[in-house]
C-alpha atoms as a PDB file:
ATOM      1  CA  UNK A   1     -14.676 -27.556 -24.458  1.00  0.00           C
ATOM      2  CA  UNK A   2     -12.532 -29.653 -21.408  1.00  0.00           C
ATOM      3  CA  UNK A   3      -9.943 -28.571 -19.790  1.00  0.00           C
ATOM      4  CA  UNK A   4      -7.307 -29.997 -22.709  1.00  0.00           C
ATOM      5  CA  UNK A   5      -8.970 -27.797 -25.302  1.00  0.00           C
ATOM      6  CA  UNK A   6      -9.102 -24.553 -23.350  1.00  0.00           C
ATOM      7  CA  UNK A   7      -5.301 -24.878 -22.255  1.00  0.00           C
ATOM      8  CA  UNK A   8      -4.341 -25.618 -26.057  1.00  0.00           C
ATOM      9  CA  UNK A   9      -6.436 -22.652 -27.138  1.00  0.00           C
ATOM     10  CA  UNK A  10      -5.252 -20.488 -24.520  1.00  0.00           C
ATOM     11  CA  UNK A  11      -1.337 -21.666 -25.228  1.00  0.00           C
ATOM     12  CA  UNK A  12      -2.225 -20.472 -29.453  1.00  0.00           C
ATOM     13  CA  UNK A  13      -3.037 -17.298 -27.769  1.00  0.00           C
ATOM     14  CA  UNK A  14      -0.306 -16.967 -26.156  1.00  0.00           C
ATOM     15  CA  UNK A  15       2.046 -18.489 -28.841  1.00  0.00           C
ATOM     16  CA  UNK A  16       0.236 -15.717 -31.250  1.00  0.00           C
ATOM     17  CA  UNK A  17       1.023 -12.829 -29.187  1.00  0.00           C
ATOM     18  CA  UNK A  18       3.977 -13.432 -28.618  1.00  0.00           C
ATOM     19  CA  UNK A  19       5.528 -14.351 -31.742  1.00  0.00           C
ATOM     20  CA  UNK A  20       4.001 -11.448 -33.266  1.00  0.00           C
ATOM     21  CA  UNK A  21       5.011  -8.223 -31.247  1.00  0.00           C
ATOM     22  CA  UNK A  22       7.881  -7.215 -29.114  1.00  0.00           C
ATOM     23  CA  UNK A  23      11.616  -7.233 -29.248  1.00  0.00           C
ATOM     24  CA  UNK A  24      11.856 -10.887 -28.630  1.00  0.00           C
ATOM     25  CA  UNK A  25       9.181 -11.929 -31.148  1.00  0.00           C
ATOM     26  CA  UNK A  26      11.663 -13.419 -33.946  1.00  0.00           C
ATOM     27  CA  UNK A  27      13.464 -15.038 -31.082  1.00  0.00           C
ATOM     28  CA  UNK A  28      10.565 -16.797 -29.281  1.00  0.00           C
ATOM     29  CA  UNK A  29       9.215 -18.496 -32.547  1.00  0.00           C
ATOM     30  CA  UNK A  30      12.462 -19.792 -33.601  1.00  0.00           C
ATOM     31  CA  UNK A  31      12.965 -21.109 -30.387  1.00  0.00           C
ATOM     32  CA  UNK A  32       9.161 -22.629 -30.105  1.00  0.00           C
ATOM     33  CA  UNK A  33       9.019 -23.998 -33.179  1.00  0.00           C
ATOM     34  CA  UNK A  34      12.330 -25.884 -32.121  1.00  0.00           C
ATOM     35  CA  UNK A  35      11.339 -27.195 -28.460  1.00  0.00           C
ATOM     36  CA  UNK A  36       7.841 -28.070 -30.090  1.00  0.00           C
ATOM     37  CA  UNK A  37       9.516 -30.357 -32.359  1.00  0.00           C
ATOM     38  CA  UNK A  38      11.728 -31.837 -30.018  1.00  0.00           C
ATOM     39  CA  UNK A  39       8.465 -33.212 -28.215  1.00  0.00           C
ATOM     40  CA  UNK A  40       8.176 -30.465 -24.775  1.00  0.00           C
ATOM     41  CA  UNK A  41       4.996 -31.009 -23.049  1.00  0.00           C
ATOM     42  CA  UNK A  42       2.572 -28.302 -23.987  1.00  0.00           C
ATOM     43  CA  UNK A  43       2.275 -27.391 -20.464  1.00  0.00           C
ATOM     44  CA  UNK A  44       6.229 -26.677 -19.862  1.00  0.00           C
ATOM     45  CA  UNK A  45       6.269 -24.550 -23.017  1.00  0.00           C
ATOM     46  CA  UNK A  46       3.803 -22.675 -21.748  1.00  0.00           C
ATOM     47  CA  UNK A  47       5.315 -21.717 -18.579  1.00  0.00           C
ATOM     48  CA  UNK A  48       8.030 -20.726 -20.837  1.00  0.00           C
ATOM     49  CA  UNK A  49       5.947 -18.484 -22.878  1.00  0.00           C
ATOM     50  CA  UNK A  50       4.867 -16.480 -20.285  1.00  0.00           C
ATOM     51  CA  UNK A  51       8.430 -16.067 -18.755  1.00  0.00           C
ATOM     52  CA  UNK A  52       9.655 -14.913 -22.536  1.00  0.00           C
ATOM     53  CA  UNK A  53       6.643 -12.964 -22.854  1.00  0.00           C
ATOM     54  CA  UNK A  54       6.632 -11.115 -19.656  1.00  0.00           C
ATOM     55  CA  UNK A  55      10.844 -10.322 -20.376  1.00  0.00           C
ATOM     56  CA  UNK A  56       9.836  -8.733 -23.670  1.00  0.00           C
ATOM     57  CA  UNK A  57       7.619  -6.584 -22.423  1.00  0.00           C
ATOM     58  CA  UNK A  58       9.978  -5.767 -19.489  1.00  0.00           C
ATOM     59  CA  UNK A  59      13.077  -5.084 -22.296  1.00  0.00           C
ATOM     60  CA  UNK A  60      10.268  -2.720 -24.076  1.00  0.00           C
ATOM     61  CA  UNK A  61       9.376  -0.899 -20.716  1.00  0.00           C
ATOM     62  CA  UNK A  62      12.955  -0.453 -20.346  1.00  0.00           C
ATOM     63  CA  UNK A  63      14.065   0.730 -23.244  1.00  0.00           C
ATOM     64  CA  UNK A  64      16.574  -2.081 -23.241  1.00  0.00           C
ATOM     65  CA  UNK A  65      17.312  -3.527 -26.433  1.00  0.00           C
ATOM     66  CA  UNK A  66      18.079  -7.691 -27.042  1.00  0.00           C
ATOM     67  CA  UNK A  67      21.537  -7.211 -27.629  1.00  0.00           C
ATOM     68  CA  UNK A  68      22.126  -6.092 -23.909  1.00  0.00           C
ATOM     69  CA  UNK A  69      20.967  -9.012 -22.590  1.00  0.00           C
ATOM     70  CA  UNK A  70      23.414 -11.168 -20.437  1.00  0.00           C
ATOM     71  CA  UNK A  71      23.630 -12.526 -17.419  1.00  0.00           C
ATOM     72  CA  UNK A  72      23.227  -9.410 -14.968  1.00  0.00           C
ATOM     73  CA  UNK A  73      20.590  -8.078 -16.923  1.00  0.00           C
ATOM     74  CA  UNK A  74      19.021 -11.495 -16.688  1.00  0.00           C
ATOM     75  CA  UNK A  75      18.881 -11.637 -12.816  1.00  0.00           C
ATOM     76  CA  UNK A  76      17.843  -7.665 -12.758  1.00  0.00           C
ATOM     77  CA  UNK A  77      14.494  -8.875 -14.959  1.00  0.00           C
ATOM     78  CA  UNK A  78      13.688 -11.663 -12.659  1.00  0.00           C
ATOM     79  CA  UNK A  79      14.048  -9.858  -9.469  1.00  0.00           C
ATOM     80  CA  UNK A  80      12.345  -6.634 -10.856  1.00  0.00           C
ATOM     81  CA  UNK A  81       9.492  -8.263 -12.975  1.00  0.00           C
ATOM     82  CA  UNK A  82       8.886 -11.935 -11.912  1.00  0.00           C
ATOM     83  CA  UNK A  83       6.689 -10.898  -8.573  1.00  0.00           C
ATOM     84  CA  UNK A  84       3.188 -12.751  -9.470  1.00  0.00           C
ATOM     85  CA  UNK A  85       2.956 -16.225 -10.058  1.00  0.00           C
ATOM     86  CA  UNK A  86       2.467 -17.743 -13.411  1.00  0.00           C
ATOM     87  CA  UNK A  87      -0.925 -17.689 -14.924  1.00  0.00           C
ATOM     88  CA  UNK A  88      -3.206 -20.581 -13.362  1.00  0.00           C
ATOM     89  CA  UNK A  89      -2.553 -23.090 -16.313  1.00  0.00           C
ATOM     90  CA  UNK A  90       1.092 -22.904 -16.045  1.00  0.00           C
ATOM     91  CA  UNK A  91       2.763 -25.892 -15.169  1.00  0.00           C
ATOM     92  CA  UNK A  92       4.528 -26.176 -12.018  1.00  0.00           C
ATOM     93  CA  UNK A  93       8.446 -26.533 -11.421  1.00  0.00           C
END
């Protein structure tokens, strides 16, 4: 398998797990399915999986349900929980 192959398995992965369990589940493959139609490069959505990912598990942690989520909540996540870098097939900024 090359190196196209492995990243589109390992983005179904991620897609799958994501879109199944957690409080942002409904969310994530609502908005997936939408930027996947609109033609995002594989490799941007999945840097945005594993940001959307990583914040549902962080809301679960917390105890913090969806509905709190705004702006200050939204900084608090990224300078509590976004401290390693993305996974090595991530796309860069």
């Amino acid at each position: 398998m090359g190196h196209h192959g492995l990243m589109q398995n390992t983005f179904i992965h991620f897609r799958n797990r994501a879109t199944s369990c957690g409080p942002l589940s409904p969310y994530i493959k609502l908005y997936l399915d939408q930027v996947e139609t609109e033609g995002f490069a594989r490799r941007s959505l999945f840097e945005q999986l594993c940001v959307l990912t990583k914040l549902g598990s962080w809301l679960k942690r917390t105890s913090r349900p969806v509905t709190d989520m705004d702006e200050r909540l939204a900084a608090e996540f990224i300078r509590k929980a976004i401290k390693r870098p993305y996974p090595k097939n991530a796309a860069t900024a």
